[in-house]
Protein backbone atom coordinates (compact mmCIF):
# COMPACT_ATOMS: atom_id res chain seq x y z
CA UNK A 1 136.87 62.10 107.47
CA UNK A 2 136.01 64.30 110.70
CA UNK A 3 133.05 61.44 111.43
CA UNK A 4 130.51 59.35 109.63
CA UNK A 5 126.87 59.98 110.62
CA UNK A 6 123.39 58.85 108.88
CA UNK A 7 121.16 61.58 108.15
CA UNK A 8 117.50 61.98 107.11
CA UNK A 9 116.14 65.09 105.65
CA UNK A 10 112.72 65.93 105.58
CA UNK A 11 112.42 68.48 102.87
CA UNK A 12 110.78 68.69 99.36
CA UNK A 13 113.58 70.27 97.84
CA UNK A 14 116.10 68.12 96.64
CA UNK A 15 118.93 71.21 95.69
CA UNK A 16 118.27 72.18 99.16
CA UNK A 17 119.27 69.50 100.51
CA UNK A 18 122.19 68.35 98.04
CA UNK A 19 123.41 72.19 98.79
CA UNK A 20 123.35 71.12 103.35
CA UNK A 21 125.41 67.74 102.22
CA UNK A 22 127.87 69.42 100.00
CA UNK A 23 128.64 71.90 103.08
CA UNK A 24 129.13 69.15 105.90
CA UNK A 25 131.02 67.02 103.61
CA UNK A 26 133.26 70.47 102.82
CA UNK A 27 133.41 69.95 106.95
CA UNK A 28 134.79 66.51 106.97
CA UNK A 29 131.81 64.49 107.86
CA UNK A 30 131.08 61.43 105.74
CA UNK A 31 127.29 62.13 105.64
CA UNK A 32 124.62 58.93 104.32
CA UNK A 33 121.45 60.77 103.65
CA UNK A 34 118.12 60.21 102.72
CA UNK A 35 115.66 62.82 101.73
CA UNK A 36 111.93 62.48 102.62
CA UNK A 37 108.72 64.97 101.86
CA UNK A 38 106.18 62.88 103.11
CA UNK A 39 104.39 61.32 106.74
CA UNK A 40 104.42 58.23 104.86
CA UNK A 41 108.24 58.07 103.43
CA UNK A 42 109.22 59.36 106.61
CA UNK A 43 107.47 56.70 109.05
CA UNK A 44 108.92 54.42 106.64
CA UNK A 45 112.51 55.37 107.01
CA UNK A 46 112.03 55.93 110.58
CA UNK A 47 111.13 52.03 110.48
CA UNK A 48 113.30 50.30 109.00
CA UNK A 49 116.82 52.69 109.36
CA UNK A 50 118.46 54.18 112.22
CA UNK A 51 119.86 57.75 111.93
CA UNK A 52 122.12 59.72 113.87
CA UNK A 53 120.54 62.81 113.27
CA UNK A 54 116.82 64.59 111.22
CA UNK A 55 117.19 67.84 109.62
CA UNK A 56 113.78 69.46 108.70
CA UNK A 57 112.15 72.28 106.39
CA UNK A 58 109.30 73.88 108.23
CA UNK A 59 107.16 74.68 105.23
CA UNK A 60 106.83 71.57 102.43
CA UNK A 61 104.13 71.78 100.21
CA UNK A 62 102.80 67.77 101.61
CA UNK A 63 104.50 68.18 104.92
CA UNK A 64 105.79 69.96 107.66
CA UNK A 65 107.97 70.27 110.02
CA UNK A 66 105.87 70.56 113.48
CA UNK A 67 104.14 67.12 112.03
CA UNK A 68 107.46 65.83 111.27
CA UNK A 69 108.42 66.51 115.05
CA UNK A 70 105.40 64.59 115.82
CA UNK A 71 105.91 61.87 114.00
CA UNK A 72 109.51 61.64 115.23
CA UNK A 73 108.12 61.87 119.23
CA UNK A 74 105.48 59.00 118.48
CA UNK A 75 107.67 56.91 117.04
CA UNK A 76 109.61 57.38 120.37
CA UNK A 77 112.93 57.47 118.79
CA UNK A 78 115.40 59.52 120.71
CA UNK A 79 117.37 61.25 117.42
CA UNK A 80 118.18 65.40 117.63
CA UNK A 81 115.90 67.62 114.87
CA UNK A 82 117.20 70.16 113.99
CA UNK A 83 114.35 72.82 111.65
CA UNK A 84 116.48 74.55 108.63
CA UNK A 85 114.12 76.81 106.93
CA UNK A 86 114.19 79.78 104.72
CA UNK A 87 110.73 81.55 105.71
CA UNK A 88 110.06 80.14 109.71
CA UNK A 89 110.14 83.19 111.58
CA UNK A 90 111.73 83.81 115.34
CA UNK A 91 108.23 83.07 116.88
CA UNK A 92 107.66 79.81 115.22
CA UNK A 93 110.93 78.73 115.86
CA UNK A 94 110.55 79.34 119.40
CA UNK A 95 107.18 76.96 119.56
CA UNK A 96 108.78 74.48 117.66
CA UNK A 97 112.14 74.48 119.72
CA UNK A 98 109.01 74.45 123.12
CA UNK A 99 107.92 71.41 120.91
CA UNK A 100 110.86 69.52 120.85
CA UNK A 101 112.90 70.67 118.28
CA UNK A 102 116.77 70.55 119.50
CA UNK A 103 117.89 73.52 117.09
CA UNK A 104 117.05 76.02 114.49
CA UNK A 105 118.30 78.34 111.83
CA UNK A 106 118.20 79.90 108.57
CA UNK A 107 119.10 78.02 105.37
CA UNK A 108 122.44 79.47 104.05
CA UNK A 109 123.24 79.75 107.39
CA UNK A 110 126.32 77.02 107.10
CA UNK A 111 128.65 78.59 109.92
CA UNK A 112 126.04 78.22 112.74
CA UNK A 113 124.91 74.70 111.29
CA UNK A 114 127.93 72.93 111.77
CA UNK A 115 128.64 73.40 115.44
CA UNK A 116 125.32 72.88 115.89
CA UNK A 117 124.96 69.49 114.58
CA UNK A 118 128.05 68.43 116.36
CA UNK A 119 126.96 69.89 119.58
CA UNK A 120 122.88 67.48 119.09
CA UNK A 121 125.57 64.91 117.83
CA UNK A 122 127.43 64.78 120.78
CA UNK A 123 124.99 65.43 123.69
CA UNK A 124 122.68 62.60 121.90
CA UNK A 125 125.94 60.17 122.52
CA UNK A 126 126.07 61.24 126.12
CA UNK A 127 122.32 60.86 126.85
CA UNK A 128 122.92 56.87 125.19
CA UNK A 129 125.68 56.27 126.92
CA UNK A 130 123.78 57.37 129.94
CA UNK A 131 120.80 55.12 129.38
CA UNK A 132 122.56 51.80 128.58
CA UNK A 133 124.97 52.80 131.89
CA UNK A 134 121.27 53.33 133.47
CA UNK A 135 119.81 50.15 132.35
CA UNK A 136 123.16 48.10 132.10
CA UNK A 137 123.36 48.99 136.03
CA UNK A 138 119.22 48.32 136.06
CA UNK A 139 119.57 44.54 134.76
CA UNK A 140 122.80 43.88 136.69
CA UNK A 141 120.72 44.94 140.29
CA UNK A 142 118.13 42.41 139.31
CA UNK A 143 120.13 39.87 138.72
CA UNK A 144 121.80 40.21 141.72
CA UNK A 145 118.41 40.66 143.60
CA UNK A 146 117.21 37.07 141.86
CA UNK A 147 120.38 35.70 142.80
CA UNK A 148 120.21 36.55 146.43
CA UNK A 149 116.59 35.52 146.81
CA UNK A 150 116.23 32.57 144.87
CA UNK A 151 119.60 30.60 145.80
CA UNK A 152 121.84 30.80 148.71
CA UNK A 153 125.98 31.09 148.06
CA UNK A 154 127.55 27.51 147.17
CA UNK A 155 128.52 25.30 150.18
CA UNK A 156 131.26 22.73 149.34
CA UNK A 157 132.39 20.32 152.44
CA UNK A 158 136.34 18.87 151.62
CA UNK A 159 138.31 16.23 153.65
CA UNK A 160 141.73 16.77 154.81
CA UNK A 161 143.11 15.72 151.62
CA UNK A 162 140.91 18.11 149.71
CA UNK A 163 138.45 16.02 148.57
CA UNK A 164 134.93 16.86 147.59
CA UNK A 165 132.65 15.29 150.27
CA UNK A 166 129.16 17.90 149.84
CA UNK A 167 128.02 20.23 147.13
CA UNK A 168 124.80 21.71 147.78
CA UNK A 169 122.04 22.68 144.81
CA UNK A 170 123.46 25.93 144.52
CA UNK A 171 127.30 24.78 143.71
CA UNK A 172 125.80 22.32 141.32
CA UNK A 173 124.15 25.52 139.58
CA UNK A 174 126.92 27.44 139.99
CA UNK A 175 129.80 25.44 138.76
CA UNK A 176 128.02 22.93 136.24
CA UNK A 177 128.20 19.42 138.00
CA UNK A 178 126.16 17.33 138.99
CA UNK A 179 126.31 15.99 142.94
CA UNK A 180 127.39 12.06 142.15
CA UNK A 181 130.14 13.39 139.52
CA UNK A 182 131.40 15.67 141.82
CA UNK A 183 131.77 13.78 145.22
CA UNK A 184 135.40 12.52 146.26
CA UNK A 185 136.82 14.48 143.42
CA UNK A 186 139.55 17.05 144.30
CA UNK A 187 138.79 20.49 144.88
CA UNK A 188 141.78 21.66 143.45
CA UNK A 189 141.70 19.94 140.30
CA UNK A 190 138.17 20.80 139.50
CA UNK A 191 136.86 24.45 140.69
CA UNK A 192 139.66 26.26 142.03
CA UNK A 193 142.66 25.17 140.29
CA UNK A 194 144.50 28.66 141.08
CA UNK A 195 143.78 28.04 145.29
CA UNK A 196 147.75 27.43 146.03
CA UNK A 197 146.93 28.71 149.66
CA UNK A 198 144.53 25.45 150.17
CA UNK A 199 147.07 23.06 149.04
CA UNK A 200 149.96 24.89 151.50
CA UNK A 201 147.31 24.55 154.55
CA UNK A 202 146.70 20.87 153.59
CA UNK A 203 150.42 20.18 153.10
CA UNK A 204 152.01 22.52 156.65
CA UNK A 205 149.14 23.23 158.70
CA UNK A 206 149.20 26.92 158.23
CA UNK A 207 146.05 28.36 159.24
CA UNK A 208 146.34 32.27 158.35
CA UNK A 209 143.52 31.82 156.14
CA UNK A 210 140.65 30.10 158.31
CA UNK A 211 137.73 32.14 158.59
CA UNK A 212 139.12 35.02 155.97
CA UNK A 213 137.49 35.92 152.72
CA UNK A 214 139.59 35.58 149.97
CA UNK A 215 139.46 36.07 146.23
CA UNK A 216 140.57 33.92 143.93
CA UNK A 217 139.76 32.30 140.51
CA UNK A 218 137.40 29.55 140.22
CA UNK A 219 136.31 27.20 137.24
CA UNK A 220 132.96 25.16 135.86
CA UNK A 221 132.97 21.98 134.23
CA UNK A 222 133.14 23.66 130.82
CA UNK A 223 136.66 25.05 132.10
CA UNK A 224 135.46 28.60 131.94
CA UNK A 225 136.73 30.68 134.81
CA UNK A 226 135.52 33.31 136.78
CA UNK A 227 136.02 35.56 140.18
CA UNK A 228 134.60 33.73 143.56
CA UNK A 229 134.77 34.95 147.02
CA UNK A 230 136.25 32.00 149.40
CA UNK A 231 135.35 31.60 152.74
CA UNK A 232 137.15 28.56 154.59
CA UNK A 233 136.63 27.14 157.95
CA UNK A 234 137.22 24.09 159.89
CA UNK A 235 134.56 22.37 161.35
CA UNK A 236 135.85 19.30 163.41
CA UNK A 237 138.77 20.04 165.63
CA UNK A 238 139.46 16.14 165.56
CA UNK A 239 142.02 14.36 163.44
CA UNK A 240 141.63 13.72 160.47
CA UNK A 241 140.01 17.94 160.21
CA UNK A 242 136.58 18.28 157.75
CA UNK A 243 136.65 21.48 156.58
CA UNK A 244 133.31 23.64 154.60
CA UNK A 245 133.87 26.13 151.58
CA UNK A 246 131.66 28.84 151.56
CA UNK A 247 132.22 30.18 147.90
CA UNK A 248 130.14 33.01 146.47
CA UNK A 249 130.51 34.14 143.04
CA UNK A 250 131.63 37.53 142.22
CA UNK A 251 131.07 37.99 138.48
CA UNK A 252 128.07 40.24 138.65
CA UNK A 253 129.62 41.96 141.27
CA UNK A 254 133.04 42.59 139.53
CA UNK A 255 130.57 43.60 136.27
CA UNK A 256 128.41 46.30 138.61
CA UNK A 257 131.82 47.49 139.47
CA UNK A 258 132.82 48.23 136.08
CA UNK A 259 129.54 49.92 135.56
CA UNK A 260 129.74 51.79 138.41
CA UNK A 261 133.65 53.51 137.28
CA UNK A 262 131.42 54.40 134.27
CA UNK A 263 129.22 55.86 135.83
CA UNK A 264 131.44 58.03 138.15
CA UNK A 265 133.44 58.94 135.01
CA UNK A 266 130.42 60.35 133.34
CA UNK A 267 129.22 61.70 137.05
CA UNK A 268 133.25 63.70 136.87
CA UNK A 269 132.60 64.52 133.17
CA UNK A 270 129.37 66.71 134.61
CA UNK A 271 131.18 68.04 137.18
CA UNK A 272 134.05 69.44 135.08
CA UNK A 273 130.98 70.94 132.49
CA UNK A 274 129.97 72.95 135.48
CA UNK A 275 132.99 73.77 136.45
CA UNK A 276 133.73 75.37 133.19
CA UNK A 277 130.12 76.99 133.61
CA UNK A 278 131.33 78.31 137.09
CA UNK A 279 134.46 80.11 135.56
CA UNK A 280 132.58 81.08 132.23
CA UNK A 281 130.44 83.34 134.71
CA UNK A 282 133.17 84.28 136.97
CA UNK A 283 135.02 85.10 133.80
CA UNK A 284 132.18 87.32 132.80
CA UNK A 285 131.85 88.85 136.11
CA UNK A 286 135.02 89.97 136.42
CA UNK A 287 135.27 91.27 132.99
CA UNK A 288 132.73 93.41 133.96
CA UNK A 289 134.10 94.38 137.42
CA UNK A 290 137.35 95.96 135.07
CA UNK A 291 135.71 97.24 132.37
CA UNK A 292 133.20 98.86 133.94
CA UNK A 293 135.74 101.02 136.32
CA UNK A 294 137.92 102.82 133.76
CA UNK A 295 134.28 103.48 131.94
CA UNK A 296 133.01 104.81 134.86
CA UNK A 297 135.77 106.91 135.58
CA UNK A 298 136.01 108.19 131.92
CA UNK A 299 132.37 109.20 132.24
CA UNK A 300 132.40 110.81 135.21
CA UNK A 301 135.63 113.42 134.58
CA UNK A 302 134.38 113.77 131.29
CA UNK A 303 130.95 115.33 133.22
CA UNK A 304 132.76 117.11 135.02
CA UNK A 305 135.20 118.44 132.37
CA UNK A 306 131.98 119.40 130.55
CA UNK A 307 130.53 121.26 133.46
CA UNK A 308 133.70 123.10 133.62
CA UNK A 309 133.79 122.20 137.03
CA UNK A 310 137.40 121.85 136.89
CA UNK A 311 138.15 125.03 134.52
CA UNK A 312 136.91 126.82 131.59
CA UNK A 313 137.28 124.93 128.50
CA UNK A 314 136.82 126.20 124.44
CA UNK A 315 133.99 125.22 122.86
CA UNK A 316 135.77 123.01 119.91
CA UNK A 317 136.75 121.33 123.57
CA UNK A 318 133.55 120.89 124.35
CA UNK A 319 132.66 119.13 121.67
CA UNK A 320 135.08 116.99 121.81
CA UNK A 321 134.61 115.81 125.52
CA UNK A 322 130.99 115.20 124.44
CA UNK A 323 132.00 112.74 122.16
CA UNK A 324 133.82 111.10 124.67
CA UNK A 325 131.19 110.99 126.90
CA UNK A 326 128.54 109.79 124.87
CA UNK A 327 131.15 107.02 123.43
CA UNK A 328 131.26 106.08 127.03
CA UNK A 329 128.15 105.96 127.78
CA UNK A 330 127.53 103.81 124.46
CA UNK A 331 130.40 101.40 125.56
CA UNK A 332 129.11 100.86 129.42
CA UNK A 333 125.38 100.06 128.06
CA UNK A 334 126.97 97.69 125.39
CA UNK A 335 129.29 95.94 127.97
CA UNK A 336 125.94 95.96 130.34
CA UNK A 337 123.22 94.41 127.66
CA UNK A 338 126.32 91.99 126.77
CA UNK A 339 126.51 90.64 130.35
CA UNK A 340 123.13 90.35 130.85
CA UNK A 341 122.69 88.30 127.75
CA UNK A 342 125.18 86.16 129.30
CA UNK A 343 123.65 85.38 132.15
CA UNK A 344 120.31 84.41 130.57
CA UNK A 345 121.50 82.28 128.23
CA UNK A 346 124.18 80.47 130.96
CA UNK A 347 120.84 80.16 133.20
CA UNK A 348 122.45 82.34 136.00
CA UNK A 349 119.81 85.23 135.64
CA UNK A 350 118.20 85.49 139.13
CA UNK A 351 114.17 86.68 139.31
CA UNK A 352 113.74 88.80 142.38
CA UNK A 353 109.61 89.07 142.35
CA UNK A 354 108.10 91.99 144.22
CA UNK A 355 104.60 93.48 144.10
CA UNK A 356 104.85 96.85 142.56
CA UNK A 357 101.55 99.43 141.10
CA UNK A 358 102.73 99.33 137.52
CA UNK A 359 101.50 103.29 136.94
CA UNK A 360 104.36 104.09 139.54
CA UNK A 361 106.73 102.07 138.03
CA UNK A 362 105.76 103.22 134.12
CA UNK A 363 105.97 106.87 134.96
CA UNK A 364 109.60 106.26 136.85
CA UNK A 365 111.21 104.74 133.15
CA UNK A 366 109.38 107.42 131.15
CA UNK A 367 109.83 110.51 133.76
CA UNK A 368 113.36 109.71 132.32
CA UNK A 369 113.00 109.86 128.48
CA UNK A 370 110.76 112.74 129.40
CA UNK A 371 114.15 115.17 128.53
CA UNK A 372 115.08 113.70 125.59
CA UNK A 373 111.96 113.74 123.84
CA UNK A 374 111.10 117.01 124.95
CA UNK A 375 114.34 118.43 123.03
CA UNK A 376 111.98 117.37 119.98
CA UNK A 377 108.43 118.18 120.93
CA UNK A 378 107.39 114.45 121.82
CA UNK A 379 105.03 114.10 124.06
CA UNK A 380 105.05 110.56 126.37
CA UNK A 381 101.23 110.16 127.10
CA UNK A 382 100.46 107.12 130.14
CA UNK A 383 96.98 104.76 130.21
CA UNK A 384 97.58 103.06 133.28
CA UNK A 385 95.24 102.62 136.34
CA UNK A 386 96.80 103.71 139.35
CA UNK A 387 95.76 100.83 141.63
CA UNK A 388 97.05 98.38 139.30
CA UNK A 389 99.07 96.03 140.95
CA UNK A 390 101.78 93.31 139.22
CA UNK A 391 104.55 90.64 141.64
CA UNK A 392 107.09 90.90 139.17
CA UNK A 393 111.04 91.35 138.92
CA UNK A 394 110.34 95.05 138.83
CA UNK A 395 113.84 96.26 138.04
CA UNK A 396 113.61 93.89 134.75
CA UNK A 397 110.23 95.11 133.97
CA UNK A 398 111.26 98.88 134.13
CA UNK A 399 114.38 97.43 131.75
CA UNK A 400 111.88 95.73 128.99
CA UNK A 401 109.83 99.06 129.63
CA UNK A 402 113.14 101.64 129.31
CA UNK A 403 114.22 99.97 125.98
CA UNK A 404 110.58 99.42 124.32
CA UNK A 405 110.11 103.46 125.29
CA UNK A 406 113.68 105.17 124.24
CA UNK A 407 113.22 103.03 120.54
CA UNK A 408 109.79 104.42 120.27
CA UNK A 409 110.89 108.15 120.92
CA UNK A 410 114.75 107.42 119.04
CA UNK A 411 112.13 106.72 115.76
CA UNK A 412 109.49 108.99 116.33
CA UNK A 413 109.09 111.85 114.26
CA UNK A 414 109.68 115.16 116.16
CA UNK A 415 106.30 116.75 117.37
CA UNK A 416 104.76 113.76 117.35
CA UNK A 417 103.67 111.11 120.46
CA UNK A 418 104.32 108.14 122.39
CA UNK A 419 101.59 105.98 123.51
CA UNK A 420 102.12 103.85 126.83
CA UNK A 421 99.31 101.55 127.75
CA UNK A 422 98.83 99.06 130.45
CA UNK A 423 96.20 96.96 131.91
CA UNK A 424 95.23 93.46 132.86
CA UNK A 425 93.25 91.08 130.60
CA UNK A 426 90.62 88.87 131.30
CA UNK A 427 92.86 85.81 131.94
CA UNK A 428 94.80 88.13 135.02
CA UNK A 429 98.01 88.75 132.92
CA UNK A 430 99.35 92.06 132.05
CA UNK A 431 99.57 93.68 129.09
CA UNK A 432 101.60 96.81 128.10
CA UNK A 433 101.85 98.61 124.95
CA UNK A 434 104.05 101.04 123.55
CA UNK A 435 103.49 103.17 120.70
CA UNK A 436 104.76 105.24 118.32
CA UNK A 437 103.76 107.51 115.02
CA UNK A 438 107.33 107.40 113.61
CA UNK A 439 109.64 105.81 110.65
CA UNK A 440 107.55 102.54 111.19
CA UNK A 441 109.09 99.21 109.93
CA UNK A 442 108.73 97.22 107.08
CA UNK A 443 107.17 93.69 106.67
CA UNK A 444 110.31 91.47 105.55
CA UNK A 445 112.38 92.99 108.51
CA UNK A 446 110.24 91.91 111.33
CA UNK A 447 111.71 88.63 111.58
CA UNK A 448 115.62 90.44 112.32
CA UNK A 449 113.98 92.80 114.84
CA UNK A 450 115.42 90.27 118.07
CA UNK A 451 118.40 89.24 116.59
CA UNK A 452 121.22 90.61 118.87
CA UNK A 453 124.03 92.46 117.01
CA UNK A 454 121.11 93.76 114.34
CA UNK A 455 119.88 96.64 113.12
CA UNK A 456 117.80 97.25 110.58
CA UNK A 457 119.68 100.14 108.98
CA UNK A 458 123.03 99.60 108.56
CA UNK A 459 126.50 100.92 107.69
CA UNK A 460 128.48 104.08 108.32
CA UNK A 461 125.99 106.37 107.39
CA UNK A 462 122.77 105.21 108.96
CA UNK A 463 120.58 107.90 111.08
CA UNK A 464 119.72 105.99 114.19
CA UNK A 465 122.91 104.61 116.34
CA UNK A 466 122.46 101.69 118.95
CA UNK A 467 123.91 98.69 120.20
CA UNK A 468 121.87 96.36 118.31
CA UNK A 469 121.02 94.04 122.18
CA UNK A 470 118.05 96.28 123.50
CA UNK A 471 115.23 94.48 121.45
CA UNK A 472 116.86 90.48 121.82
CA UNK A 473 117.82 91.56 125.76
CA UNK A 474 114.29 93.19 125.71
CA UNK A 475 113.00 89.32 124.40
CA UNK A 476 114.57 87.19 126.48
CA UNK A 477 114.07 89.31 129.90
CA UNK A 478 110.48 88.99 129.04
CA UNK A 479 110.39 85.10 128.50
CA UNK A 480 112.56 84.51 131.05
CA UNK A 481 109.28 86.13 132.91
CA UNK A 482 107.29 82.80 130.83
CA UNK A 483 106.16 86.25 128.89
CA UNK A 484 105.90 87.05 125.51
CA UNK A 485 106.34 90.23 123.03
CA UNK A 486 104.59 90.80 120.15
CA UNK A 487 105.47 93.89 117.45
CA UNK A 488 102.95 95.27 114.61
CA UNK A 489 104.39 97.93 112.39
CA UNK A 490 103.75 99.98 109.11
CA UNK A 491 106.13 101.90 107.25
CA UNK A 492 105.67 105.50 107.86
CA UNK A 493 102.94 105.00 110.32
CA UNK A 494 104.66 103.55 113.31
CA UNK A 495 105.01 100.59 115.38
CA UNK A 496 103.18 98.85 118.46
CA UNK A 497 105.16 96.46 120.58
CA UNK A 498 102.99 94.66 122.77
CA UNK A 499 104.50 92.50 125.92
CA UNK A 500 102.50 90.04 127.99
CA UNK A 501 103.41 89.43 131.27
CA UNK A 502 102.13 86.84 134.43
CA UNK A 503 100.75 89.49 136.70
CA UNK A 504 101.79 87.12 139.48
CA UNK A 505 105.38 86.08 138.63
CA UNK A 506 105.65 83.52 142.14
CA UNK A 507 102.52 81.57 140.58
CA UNK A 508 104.95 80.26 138.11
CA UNK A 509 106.78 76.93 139.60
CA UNK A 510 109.28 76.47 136.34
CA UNK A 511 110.98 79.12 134.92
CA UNK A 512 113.58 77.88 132.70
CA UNK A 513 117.25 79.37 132.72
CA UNK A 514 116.90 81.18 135.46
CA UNK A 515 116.76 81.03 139.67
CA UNK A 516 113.69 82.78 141.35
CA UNK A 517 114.21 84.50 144.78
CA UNK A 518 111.81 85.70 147.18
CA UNK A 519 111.32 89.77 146.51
C-alpha cells in the first residue's frame, strides 16, 4: 500500500462514502474509515479516535458541513477537512474554504481528490513536525533556563593522585552520590572513567590541558553515561598540587543541538519550496516573453498583409489571412488570461492602487466594444456619475470591466442593449453592473460559469467561441481586490453580473495572494 491513513466521513450517505473508499483504496492507500451524520457521533469520534484526515458533505439532512467545521475548530484538533459535495455551489465553497475548510470539490470528482488529500496529508505532517520541533526546542530552553538559575555547574576538588577531596550540592545532583560516599574515592573510577588525559597529567606532568575545556564522557552512580564539559585547573603551585574540576553537563545542550539541525533542515526544506516557486514564475515569465514575440509578429504582418500595405492580395487571400489573424489574436489573449491566472494563484499578482473617476475609466473599456457592437445595432448605454471617484488597481478594474462588457455584447441579441451601471452604496463600496437582453443562462449552469477552461456550450459546433478564462480571471482579479461578483440570469431574457468593489483599495491591510504597491 501507497500509505495507511484514518479517515472520518461526515456524510449521511453510506454508498457515497463506500464509492470515496473504493477510489483511494484503487489509489493504494490503506484507508480505516468511519462514517458519521450527526454533531453527536461526530464529537464522539472526535473524542475518543485520532484521524489523519475529515472528509465532509455540505448538505446532510441532520447535519452539515459548516457545523461540522465548527465542531472540528472547537474541539481544537488540528486535522485537514476537506467538503465533497454534489450540490455546494462555487460561492459556498469559497465561505467555507474563508471558514476553514482546507479543500473542496465535486463528488465524482476522483482525479482532483486524490492529490488533494495527499497534498492536506502532507502539509498537516509538516505543520506537526513543526510544532513538536517548536515545543521540543520550547521545553529544552526551559530546562536549560531552570538549570542555569537554580544550580551552579558541578565543582569537584581532586588530590594529586586523583582522589575525590570536594563535591559540591550540584555534583551530588548531577552525578547521583552522596558527599560522604563520594570523598577519597577516585575520580577516574567513578565519573569520568573515559578521562585518559587526567591519568597521563597525574602520571608525566603534562600540562597541555590546564585551564582548557574539554569534552569527554562522564558517568552517575547508576553507570549511565553522558556528555560533560571539563574544565581543569591547578590551584596550589606547592607539592603535592590540589587541583578543582569544573564539570558542566552537556546533555541538554547536545539534545538542543539535535533540535536545532531539525530545525534548519525544515528551515532548507522552505527555502528549496520557494525556490521552486521562484523558477515556477520565472518559468512562466519567460514562456511568455517567447510566445508572445512570434504572436506578435504573426499579428502584426498579418495586419498589414490585410491592409494590403505590402501588395494587393485576392480576396479568397483575404480570408484566409483573417483567419490567421483572428487565431492570433485568440492565442495571445489565451496565453495572456493563462499567465495571469498564474500569478494569482502563485501569490505574485502585484495591486498598483490609484485614484481614478470610474465614468472615465467605464467609457475608456466600452469606447472600445463600441465597434463591435455597432456592426450589430447594440447600443452600450453608461449610468455613472462623473465625479465618482474609486483608489483602485485601475488597469485590473478596466480588465474585470472589458470581459464582463464584450460577454454581454458576444450574447446579446443584435439590436438590442447593454446596460452599464455604477455607483457607490451606502457602506462606501462600489458597485457596477452590467447588463444584457440576450441568450440569458440557465439555472443548473450558474455554478460552471467561473470554472476556467468552461463554457457553457460546447463542442465543434457551438455559436459563441472563447477561451473559457475571462469569467474565472474576471473572479479572482476581483477578490484579489477582497471584492466579490455576483451573476443573476434568465433564459432568453438576459443576464446581470454585479461586482462589488472597496472604493478605497489602500484601506485594506491584508490582501491575500497578492503584493500591494503604492499607485
Amino acid at each position: 500500500m501507497h500509505r495507511s491513513f484514518r479517515l472520518l466521513m461526515v456524510e449521511d450517505s453510506e454508498d457515497d462514502a463506500l464509492l470515496i473508499v473504493r477510489e483511494l483504496r484503487r489509489a493504494d492507500y490503506d484507508v480505516t474509515f468511519e462514517r458519521v451524520d450527526t454533531p453527536e457521533s461526530m464529537a464522539a469520534a472526535l473524542a475518543h479516535k485520532s484521524w489523519d484526515l475529515i472528509l465532509s458533505d455540505y448538505t446532510m439532512p441532520h447535519f452539515s458541513g459548516v457545523a461540522a467545521l465548527e465542531l472540528l475548530q472547537t474541539s481544537g484538533l488540528d486535522i485537514p477537512f476537506i467538503i465533497v459535495s454534489g450540490s455546494i455551489g462555487e460561492d459556498l465553497a469559497v465561505d467555507a474554504m474563508k471558514a476553514g475548510a482546507h479543500d473542496y470539490m465535486m463528488k465524482g470528482n476522483v482525479q482532483r481528490l486524490i492529490p488533494s488529500i495527499e497534498r492536506e496529508l502532507r502539509d498537516a505532517e509538516v505543520r506537526r513536525e513543526r510544532k513538536r520541533v517548536a515545543e521540543a526546542l520550547q521545553e529544552s530552553e526551559a530546562r536549560k533556563r531552570a538549570i542555569l538559575d537554580a544550580a551552579p555547574d558541578c565543582i569537584v576538588t581532586i588530590d594529586h593522585r586523583g582522589n575525590i577531596v570536594e563535591f559540591n550540592p550540584a555534583a551530588e545532583r548531577t552525578f547521583g552520590y552522596r558527599y560522604h560516599a563520594i570523598i577519597g574515592k577516585p575520580i577516574t573510577d567513578l565519573i569520568i572513567s573515559r578521562f585518559e588525559r587526567m591519568d597521563d597529567y597525574l602520571r608525566t606532568g603534562d600540562r597541555s590541558m590546564i585551564g582548557k575545556r574539554i569534552e569527554t564522557i562522564a558517568m552517575r552512580a547508576d553507570r549511565a553515561e553522558f556528555p560533560v564539559e571539563v574544565t581543569i585547573t591547578r590551584i596550589s603551585q606547592r607539592e603535592p598540587p590540589m587541583f578543582t574540576a569544573y564539570i558542566r553537563d552537556l546533555t541538554e545542550q547536545k539534545a538542543q543541538e539535535a533540535i536545532r539541525r531539525r530545525s534548519e533542515e525544515l528551515e532548507e526544506q522552505n527555502r528549496l519550496v520557494q525556490e521552486a516557486n521562484r523558477l515556477k514564475s520565472e518559468f512562466l515569465a519567460n514562456m511568455s516573453h517567447e510566445l508572445r514575440t512570434p504572436l506578435n509578429a504573426i499579428i502584426g504582418f498579418s495586419e498589414l498583409l490585410i491592409d494590403e500595405k505590402a501588395g494587393s492580395i485576392t480576396p479568397q487571400q483575404k480570408d484566409y489571412l483573417t483567419d490567421v489573424l483572428t487565431s492570433g489574436r485568440h492565442l495571445l489573449q489565451l496565453i495572456s488570461d493563462v499567465l495571469d491566472l498564474a500569478k494569482v494563484e502563485a501569490g505574485k499578482m502585484e495591486l498598483n492602487p490609484e485614484t481614478f473617476f470610474v465614468r472615465r475609466a467605464i467609457d475608456e473599456v466600452c469606447a472600445v466594444m463600441v465597434p463591435i457592437a455597432w456592426a450589430r445595432n447594440i447600443r452600450i448605454s453608461i449610468e455613472a456619475a462623473p465625479t465618482a471617484v474609486a483608489t483602485l488597481d485601475q488597469r485590473k478594474f478596466k480588465q474585470v470591466l472589458y470581459n464582463l462588457v464584450s460577454n454581454a455584447v458576444k450574447f446579446s441579441h443584435d439590436n438590442a442593449e447593454v446596460k452599464v451601471t455604477a455607483n457607490l452604496d451606502l457602506q462606501g463600496q462600489l458597485r457596477v453592473e452590467v447588463k444584457d437582453f440576450g441568450i440569458g443562462i440557465r439555472k443548473e449552469d450558474l455554478p460552471r460559469l467561473f470554472h476556467a477552461f468552461e463554457q457553457l456550450e460546447s463542442g465543434a459546433g457551438r455559436h459563441y467561441q472563447g477561451t473559457g478564462l475571462g469569467l474565472d480571471l474576471t473572479k479572482k482579479l476581483v477578490e484579489l481586490q477582497k471584492g466579490s461578483i455576483a451573476v443573476e440570469s434568465q433564459p432568453g431574457k438576459g443576464s446581470t453580473f454585479t461586482i462589488t468593489l472597496p472604493s478605497d483599495l489602500t484601506e485594506s491591510k491584508q490582501l491575500t495572494g497578492a503584493v500591494v504597491t503604492s499607485g
